[in-house]
Structure formats: structure tokens, C-alpha cells
C-alpha atoms as a PDB file:
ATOM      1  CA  UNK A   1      22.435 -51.002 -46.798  1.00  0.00           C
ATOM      2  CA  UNK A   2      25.962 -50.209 -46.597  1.00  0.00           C
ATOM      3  CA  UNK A   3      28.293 -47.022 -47.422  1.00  0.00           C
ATOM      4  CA  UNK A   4      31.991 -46.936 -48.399  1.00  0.00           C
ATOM      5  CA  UNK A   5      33.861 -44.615 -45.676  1.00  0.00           C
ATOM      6  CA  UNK A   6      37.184 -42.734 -46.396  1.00  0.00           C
ATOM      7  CA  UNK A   7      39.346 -39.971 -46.106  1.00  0.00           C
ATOM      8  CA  UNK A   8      42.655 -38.584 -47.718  1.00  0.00           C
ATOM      9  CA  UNK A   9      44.838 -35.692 -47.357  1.00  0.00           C
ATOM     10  CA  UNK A  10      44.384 -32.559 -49.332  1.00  0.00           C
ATOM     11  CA  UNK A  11      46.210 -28.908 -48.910  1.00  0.00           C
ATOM     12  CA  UNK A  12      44.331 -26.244 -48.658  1.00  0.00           C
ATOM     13  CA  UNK A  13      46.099 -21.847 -48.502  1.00  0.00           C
ATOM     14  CA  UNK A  14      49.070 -24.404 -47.994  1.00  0.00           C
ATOM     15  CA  UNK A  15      48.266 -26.322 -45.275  1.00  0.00           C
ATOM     16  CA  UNK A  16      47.272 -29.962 -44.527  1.00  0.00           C
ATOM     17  CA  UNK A  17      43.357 -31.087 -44.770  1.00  0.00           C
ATOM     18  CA  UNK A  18      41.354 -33.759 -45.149  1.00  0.00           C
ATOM     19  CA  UNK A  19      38.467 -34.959 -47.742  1.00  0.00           C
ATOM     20  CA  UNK A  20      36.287 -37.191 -46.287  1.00  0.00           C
ATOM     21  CA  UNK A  21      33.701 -38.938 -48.397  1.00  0.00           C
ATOM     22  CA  UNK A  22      30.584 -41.036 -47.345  1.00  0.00           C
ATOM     23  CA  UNK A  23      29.704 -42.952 -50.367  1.00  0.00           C
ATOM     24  CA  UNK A  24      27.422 -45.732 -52.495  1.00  0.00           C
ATOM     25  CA  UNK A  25      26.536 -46.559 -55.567  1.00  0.00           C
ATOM     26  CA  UNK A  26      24.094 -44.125 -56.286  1.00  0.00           C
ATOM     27  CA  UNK A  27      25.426 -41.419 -53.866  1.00  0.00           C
ATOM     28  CA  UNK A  28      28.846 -39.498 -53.219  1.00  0.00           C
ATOM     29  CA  UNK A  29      29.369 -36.873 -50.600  1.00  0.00           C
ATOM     30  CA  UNK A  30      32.095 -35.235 -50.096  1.00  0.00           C
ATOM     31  CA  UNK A  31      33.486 -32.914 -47.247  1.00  0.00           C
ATOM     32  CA  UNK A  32      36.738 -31.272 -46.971  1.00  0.00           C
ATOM     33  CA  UNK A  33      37.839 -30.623 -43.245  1.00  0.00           C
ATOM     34  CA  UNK A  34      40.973 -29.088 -41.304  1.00  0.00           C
ATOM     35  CA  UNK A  35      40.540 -32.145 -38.951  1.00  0.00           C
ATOM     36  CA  UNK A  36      41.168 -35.709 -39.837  1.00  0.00           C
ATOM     37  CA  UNK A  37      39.927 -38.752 -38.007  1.00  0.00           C
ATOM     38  CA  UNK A  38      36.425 -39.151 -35.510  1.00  0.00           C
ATOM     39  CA  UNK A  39      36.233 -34.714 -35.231  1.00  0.00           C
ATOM     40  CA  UNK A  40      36.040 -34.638 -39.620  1.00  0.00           C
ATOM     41  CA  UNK A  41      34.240 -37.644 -39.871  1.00  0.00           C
ATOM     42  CA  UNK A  42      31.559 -36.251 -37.696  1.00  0.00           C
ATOM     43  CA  UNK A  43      31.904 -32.726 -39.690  1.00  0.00           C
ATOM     44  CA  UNK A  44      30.988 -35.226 -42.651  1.00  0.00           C
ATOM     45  CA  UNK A  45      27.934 -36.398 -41.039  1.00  0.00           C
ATOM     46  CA  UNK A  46      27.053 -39.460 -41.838  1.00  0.00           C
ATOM     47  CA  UNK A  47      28.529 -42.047 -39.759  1.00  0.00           C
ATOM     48  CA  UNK A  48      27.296 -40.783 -36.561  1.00  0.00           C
ATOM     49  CA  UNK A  49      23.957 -41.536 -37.605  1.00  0.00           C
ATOM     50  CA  UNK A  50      24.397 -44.807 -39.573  1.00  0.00           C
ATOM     51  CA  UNK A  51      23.036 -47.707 -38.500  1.00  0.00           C
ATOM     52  CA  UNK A  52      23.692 -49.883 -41.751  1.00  0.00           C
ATOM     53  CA  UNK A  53      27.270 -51.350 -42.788  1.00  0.00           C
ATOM     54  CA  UNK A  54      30.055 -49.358 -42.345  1.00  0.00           C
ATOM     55  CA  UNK A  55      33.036 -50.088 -44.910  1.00  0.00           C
ATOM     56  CA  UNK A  56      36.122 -49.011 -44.455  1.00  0.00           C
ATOM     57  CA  UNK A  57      39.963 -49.513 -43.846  1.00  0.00           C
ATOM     58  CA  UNK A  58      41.444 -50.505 -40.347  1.00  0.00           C
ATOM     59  CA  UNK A  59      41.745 -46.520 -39.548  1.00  0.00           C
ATOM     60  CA  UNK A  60      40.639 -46.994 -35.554  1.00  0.00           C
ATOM     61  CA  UNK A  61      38.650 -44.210 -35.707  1.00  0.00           C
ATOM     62  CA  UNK A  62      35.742 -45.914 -37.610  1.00  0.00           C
ATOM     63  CA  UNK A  63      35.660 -48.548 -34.405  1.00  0.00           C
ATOM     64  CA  UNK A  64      34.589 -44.896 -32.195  1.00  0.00           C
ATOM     65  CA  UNK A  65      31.690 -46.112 -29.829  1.00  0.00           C
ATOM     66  CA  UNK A  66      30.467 -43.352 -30.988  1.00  0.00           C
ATOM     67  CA  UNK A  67      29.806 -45.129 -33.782  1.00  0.00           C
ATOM     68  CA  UNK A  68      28.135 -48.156 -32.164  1.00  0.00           C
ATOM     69  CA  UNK A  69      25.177 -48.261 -34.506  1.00  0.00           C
ATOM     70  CA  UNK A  70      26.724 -48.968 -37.667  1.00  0.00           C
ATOM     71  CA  UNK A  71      28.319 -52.625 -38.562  1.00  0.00           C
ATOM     72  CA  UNK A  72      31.777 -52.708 -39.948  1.00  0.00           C
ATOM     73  CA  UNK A  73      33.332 -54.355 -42.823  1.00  0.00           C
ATOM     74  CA  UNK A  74      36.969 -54.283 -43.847  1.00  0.00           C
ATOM     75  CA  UNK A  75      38.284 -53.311 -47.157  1.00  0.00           C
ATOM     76  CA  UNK A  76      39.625 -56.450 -47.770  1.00  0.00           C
ATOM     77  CA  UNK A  77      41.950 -54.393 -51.084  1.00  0.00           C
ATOM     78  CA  UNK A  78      43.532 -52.405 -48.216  1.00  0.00           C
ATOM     79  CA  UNK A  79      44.005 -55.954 -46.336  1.00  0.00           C
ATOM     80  CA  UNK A  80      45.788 -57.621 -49.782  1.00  0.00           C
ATOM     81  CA  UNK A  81      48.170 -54.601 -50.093  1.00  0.00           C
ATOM     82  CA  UNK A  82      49.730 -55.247 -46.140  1.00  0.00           C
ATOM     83  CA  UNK A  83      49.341 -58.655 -46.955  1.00  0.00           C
ATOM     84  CA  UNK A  84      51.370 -57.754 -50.224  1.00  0.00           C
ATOM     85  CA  UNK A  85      53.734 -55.658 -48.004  1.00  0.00           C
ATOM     86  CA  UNK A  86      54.467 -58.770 -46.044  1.00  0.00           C
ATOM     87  CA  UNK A  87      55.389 -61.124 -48.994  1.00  0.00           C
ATOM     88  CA  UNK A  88      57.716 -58.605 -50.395  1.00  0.00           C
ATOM     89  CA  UNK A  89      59.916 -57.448 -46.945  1.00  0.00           C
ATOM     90  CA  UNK A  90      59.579 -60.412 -45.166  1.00  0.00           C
ATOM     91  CA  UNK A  91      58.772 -63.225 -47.536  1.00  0.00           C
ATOM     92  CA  UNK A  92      56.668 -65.252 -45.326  1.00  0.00           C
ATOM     93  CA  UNK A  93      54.240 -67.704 -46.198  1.00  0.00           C
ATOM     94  CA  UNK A  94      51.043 -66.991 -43.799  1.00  0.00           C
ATOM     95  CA  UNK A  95      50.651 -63.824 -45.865  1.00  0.00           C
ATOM     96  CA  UNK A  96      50.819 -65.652 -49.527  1.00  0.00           C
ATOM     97  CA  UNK A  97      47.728 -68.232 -47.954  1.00  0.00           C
ATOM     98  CA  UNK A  98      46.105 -65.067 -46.551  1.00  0.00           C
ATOM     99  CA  UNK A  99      45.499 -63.650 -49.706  1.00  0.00           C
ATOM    100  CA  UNK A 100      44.774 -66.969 -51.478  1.00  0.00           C
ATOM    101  CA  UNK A 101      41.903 -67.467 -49.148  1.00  0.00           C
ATOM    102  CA  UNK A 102      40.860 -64.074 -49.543  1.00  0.00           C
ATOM    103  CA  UNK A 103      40.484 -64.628 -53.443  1.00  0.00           C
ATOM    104  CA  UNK A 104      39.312 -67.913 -53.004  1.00  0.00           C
ATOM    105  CA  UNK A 105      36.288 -66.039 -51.023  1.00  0.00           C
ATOM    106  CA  UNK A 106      36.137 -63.787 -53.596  1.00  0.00           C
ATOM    107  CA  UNK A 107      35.919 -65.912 -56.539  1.00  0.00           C
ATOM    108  CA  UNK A 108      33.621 -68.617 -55.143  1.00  0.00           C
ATOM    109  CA  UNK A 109      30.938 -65.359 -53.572  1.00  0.00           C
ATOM    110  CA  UNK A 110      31.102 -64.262 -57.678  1.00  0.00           C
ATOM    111  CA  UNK A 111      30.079 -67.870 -58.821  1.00  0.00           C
ATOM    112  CA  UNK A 112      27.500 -68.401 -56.306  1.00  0.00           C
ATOM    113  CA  UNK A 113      26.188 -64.928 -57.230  1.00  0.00           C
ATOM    114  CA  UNK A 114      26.146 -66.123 -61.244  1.00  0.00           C
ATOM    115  CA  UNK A 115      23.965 -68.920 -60.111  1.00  0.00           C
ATOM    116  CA  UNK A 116      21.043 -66.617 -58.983  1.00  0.00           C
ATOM    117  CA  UNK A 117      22.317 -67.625 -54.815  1.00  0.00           C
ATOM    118  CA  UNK A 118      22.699 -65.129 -52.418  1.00  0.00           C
ATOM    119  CA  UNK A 119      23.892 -66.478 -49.661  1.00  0.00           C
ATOM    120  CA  UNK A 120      27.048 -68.791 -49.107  1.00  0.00           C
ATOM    121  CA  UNK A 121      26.013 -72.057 -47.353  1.00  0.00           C
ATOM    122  CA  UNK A 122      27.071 -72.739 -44.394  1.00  0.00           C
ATOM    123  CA  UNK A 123      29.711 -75.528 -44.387  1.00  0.00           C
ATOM    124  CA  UNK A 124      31.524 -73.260 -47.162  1.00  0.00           C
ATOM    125  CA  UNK A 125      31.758 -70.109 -44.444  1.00  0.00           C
ATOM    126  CA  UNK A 126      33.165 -72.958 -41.971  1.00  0.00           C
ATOM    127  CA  UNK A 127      35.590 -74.053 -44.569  1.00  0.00           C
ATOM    128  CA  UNK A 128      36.811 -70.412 -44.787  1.00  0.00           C
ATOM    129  CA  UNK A 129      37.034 -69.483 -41.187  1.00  0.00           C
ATOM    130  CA  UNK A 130      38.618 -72.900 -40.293  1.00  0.00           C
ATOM    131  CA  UNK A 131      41.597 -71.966 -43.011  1.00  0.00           C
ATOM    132  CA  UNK A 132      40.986 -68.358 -41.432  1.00  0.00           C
ATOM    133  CA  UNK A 133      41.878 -69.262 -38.166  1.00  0.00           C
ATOM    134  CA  UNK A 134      44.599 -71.876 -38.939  1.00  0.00           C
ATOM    135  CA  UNK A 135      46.842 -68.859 -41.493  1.00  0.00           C
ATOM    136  CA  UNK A 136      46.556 -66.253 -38.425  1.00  0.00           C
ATOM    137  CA  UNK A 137      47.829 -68.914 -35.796  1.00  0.00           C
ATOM    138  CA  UNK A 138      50.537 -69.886 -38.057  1.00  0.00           C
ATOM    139  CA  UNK A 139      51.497 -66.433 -38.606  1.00  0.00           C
ATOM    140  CA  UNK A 140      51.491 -65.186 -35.120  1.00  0.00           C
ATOM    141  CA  UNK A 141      53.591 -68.212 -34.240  1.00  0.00           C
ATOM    142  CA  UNK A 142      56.174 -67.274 -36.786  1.00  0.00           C
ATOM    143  CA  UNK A 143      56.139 -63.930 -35.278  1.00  0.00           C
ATOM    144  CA  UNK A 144      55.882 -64.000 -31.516  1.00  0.00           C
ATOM    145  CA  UNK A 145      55.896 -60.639 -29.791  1.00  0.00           C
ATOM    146  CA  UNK A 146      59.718 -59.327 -29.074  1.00  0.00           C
ATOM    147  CA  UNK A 147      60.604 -60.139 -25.351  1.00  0.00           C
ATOM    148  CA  UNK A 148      60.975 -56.375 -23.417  1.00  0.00           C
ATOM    149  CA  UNK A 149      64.458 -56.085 -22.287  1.00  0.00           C
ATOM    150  CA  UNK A 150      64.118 -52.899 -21.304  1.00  0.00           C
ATOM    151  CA  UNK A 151      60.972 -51.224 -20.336  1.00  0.00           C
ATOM    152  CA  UNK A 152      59.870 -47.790 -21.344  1.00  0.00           C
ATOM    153  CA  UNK A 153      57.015 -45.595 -21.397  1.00  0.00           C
ATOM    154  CA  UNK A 154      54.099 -46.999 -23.534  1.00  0.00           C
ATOM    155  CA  UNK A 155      52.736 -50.380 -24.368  1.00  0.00           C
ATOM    156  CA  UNK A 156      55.761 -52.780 -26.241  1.00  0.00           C
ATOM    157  CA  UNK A 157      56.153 -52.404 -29.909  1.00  0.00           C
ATOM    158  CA  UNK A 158      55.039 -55.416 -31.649  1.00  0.00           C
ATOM    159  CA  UNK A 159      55.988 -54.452 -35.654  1.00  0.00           C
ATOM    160  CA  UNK A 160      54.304 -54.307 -38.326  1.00  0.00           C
ATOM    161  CA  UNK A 161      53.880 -58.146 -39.131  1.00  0.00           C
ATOM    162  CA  UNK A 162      52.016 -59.066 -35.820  1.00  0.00           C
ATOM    163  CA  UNK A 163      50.005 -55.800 -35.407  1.00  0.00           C
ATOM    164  CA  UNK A 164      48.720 -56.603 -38.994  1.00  0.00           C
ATOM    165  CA  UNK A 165      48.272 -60.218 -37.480  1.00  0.00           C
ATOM    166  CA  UNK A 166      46.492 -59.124 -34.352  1.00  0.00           C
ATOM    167  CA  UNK A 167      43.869 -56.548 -36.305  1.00  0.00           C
ATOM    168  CA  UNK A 168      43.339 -59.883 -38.490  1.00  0.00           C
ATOM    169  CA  UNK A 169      42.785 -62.095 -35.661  1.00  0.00           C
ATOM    170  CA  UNK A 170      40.389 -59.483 -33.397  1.00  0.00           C
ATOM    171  CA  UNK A 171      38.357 -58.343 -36.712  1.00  0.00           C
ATOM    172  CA  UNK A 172      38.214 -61.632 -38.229  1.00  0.00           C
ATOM    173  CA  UNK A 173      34.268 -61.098 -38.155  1.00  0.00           C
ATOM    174  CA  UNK A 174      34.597 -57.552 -40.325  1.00  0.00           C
ATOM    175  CA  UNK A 175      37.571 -59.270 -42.960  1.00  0.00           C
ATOM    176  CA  UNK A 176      34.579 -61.708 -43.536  1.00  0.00           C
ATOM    177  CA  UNK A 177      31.704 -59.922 -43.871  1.00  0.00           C
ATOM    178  CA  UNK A 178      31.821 -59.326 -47.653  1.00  0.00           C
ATOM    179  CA  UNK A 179      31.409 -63.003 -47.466  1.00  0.00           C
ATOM    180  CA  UNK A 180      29.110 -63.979 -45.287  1.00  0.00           C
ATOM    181  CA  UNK A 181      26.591 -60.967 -46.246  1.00  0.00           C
ATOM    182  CA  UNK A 182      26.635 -61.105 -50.327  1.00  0.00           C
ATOM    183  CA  UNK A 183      25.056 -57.511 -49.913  1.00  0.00           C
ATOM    184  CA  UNK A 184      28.835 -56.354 -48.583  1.00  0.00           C
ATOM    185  CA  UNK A 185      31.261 -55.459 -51.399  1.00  0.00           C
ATOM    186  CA  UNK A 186      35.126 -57.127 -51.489  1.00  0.00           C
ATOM    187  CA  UNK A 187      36.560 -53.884 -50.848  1.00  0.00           C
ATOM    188  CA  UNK A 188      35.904 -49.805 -50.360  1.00  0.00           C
ATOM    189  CA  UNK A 189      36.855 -48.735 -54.181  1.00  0.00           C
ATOM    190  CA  UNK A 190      33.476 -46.750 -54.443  1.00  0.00           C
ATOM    191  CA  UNK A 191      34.711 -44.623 -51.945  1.00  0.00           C
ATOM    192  CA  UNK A 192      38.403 -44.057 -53.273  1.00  0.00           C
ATOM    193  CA  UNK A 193      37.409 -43.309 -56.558  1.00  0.00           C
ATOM    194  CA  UNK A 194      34.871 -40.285 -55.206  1.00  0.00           C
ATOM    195  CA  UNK A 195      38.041 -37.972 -53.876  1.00  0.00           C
ATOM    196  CA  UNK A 196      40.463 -39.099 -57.051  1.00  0.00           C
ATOM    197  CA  UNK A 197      39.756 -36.311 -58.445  1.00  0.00           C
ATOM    198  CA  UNK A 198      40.983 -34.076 -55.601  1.00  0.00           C
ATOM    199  CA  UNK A 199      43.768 -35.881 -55.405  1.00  0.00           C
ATOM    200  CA  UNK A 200      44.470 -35.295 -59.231  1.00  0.00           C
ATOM    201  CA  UNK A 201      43.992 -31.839 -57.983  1.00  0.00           C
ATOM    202  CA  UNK A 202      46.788 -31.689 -55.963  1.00  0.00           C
ATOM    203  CA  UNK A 203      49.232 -33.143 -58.624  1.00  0.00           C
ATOM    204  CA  UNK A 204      48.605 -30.940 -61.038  1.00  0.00           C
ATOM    205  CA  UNK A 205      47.999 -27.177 -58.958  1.00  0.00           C
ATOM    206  CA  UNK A 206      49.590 -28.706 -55.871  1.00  0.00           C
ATOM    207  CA  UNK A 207      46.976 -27.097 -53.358  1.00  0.00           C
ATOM    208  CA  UNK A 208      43.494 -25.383 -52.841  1.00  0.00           C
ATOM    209  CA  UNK A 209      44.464 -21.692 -52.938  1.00  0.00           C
ATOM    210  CA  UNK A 210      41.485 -19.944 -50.764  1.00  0.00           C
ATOM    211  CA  UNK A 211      40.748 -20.736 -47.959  1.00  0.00           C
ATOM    212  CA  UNK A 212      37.387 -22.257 -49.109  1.00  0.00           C
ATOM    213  CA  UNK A 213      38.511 -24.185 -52.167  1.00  0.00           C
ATOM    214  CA  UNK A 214      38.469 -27.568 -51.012  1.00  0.00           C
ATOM    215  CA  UNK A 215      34.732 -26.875 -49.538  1.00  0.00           C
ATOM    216  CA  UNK A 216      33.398 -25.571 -52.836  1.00  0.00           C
ATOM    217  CA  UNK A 217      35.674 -28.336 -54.607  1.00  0.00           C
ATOM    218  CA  UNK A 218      33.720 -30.837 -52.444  1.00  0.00           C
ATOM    219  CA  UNK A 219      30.437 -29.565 -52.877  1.00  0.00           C
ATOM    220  CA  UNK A 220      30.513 -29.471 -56.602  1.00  0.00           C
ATOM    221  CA  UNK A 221      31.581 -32.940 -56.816  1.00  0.00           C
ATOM    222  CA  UNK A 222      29.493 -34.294 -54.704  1.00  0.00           C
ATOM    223  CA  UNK A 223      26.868 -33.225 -56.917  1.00  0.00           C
ATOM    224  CA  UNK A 224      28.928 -33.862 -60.525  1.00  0.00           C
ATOM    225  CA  UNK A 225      29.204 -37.937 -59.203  1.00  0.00           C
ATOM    226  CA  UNK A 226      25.838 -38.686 -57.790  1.00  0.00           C
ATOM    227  CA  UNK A 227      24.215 -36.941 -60.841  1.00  0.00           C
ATOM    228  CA  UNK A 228      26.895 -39.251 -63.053  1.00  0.00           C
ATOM    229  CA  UNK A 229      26.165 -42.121 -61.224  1.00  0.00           C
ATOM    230  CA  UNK A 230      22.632 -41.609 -61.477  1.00  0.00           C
ATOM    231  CA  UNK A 231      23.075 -41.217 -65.628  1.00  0.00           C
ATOM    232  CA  UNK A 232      21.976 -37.435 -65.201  1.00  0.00           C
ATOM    233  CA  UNK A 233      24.047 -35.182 -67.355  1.00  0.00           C
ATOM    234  CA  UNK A 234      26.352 -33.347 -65.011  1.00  0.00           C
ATOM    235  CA  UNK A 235      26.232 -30.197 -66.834  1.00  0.00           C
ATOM    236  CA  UNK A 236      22.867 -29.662 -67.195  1.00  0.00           C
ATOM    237  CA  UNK A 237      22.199 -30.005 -63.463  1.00  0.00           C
ATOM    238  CA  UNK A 238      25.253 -27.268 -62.852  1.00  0.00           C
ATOM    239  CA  UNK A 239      23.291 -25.319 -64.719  1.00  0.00           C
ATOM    240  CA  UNK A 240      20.354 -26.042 -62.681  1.00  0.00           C
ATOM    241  CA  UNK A 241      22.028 -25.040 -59.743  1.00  0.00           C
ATOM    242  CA  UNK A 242      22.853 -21.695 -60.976  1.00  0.00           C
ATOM    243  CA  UNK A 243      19.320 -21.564 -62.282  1.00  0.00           C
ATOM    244  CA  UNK A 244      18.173 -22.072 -58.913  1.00  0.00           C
ATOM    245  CA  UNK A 245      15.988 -24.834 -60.216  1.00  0.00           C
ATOM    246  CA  UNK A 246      18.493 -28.037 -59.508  1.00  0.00           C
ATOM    247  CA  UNK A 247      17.057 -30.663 -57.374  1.00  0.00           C
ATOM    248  CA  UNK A 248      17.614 -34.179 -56.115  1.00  0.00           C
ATOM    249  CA  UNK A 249      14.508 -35.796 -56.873  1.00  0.00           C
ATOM    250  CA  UNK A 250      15.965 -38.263 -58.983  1.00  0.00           C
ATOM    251  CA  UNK A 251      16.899 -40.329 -56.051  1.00  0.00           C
ATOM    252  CA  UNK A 252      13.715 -41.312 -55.143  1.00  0.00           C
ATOM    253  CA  UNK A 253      13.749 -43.690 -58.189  1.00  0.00           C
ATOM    254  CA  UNK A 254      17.435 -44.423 -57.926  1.00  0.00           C
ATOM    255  CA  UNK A 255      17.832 -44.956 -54.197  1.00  0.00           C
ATOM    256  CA  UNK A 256      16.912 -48.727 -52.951  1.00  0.00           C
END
């Protein structure tokens, strides 16, 4: 029903790449591409054809029309950490409620779910987007967009604080989804943890040395995560694969 989207940098024969991963609970793929954005997540594959829920971070190119089949949700984790970025440089309150309505979704989705419902009612989702709506208007009033006094080439430079405002306000739908659809997680943490171990990688050897590396890193993984998510023994079904007899049959049981 829905699939965690990502993408990190990686360096590959010393130069910058990307691993982009297309991920659930039962699945992780992982592809490692010279490109970043809509040209590697279309080398990834997935996407393009998805017409479930997309979740992901606020990276534009996930909002790509060519992407108009899937449904987006926001990682609402990614969402708490600019939220966090406002409290601690600019120490303003809109941000603090933000995030305390944000667990308060969070919290109260978890009890419901405890109690065998799954599906908020409706005068609670009302509650939320009324508060919603109230902590964006009060923080785009404390941060009106700077007057030009000069014009230049572009469109005006709002900051940080009201672009993070003015995603909130136009995607208020996708910050909410994990919410009102109790089939939508909080936040995108199946798909970080599928490329942390590239990104150990690179801390430790610093780079993919051929050319290839990061493909056949990818590949292997892939394989390694869905087989541990699926409680198959990794190293049996690497030895499969160099057996020539490996095969992913087991998802027809574990895929719902």
C-alpha cells in the first residue's frame, strides 16, 4: 500500500553518487546512480509506476507530474528535525506547538490502534487540522516575507523559517496523512535504515573504489535485507545465488 522513498549521497572511483532505495516492510531495493533527483529515481524504477502512497521527505522531485499516480505522505521525522532547527536558531513558539501537535497525532493514532480502531473519527481529524491551521497562520504572521528593496534576478528569498512555513501550509494534506490513513507510517525510517549501511561504508573505506562498486554494493543488499526482513537466513540465500538456485518465492507468502 505504501513504500518509503529516499536517496543519499555515496562516492563512487571518487566521485559523487547517489543510492536510491524504494522500500517496505517486507522489501528493500536499492540502486546506486551517478544522477540524483527525478533522472535516478526513475533509474530506480519504482516510482514511475506507483500508484500506491508515496513516502518521502519534502525533496520536490517526488511532487514530478511524472509521478501523478502515486499519493504522497511526508516524513513527518524529517518535518520535527526543521521544526527542531527552528526552536534552536530562532526560538519561536509556532515551531514548539508544531511538533506538540505532531506527537499529539502520533500518540493518540497509537492508542486508537491498541483499541483494535483503525480509523481516527472524524471530529478528532477536525480537532487536528483546526490547531493545524491556527500554528501555520501564527507562524507565517511572525514571519512575513522580507519587503524587496532591491530587485534582482529570481523570485525573492523568503528564509528558511517561512519556506518551511509555506511547504507546511501547501502540503498540509501529505503532513497529515499518517493520520488520517492509519495504513501510513509517522515517518520514512524503513527507508533510511536500507542505505545505512552504505553510508557506514563510506566512513569507514571512504568511497566505492570501481567503478561498479556501489551497483554490486546495492544489489547484494537489496537481497541481504528483504531476505532478513523476510526471516530468511541471508547467507544461505548468497549461497543460493552463487548456486544459481536463489529465488524470491518467499514473497508470495510474505507480500500483502
Amino acid at each position: 500500500y505504501s513504500i518509503g522513498f529516499d536517496e543519499t549521497g555515496i562516492r563512487v572511483g571518487g566521485k559523487n553518487h547517489w543510492m536510491h532505495t524504494a522500500s517496505t516492510k517486507d522489501l528493500t531495493l536499492l540502486v546506486s546512480s551517478p544522477k540524483r533527483g527525478k533522472p535516478g529515481i526513475d533509474e530506480c524504477g519504482v516510482l514511475p509506476h506507483f500508484k500506491g502512497v508515496a513516502v518521502h521527505d519534502c525533496w520536490s522531485s517526488y511532487y514530478n507530474e511524472d509521478y501523478a499516480g502515486a499519493t504522497h505522505s511526508l516524513c513527518c521525522a524529517h518535518i520535527d528535525r526543521e521544526l527542531q532547527g527552528v526552536n534552536d536558531n530562532y526560538k519561536q513558539r509556532w515551531s514548539k506547538q508544531m511538533q506538540k501537535l505532531l506527537m499529539s497525532m502520533y500518540v493518540n493514532k497509537a492508542k486508537l490502534l491498541a483499541k483494535g480502531i483503525d480509523k481516527a473519527p472524524g471530529s478528532m481529524i477536525r480537532e487536528f487540522s483546526g490547531q493545524y491551521d491556527r500554528i501555520v497562520a501564527s507562524g507565517i504572521k511572525r514571519n512575513p516575507i522580507p519587503k524587496v528593496v532591491k530587485r534582482t534576478r529570481g523570485r525573492p528569498k523568503k528564509g528558511t523559517v517561512r519556506s518551511l512555513l509555506d511547504r507546511l501550509l501547501k502540503l498540509k494534506t501529505d503532513v497529515m496523512r499518517f493520520f488520517t490513513d492509519f495504513r501510513v507510517p509517522y515517518s520514512n525510517n524503513i527507508a533510511e535504515k536500507s542505505y545505512r549501511l552504505s553510508k557506514k561504508k563510506m566512513q569507514i573505506a571512504g568511497t566505492f573504489r570501481a567503478s561498479d562498486g556501489g551497483e554490486r554494493f546495492a544489489t547484494i543488499f537489496s537481497i541481504i535485507d528483504t531476505c532478513r526482513k523476510n526471516g530468511i537466513n541471508p547467507i544461505d540465500a548468497l549461497s543460493k545465488v552463487f548456486a544459481g538456485t536463489f529465488s524470491f518465492d518467499f514473497l508470495n507468502q510474505s507480500v500483502r
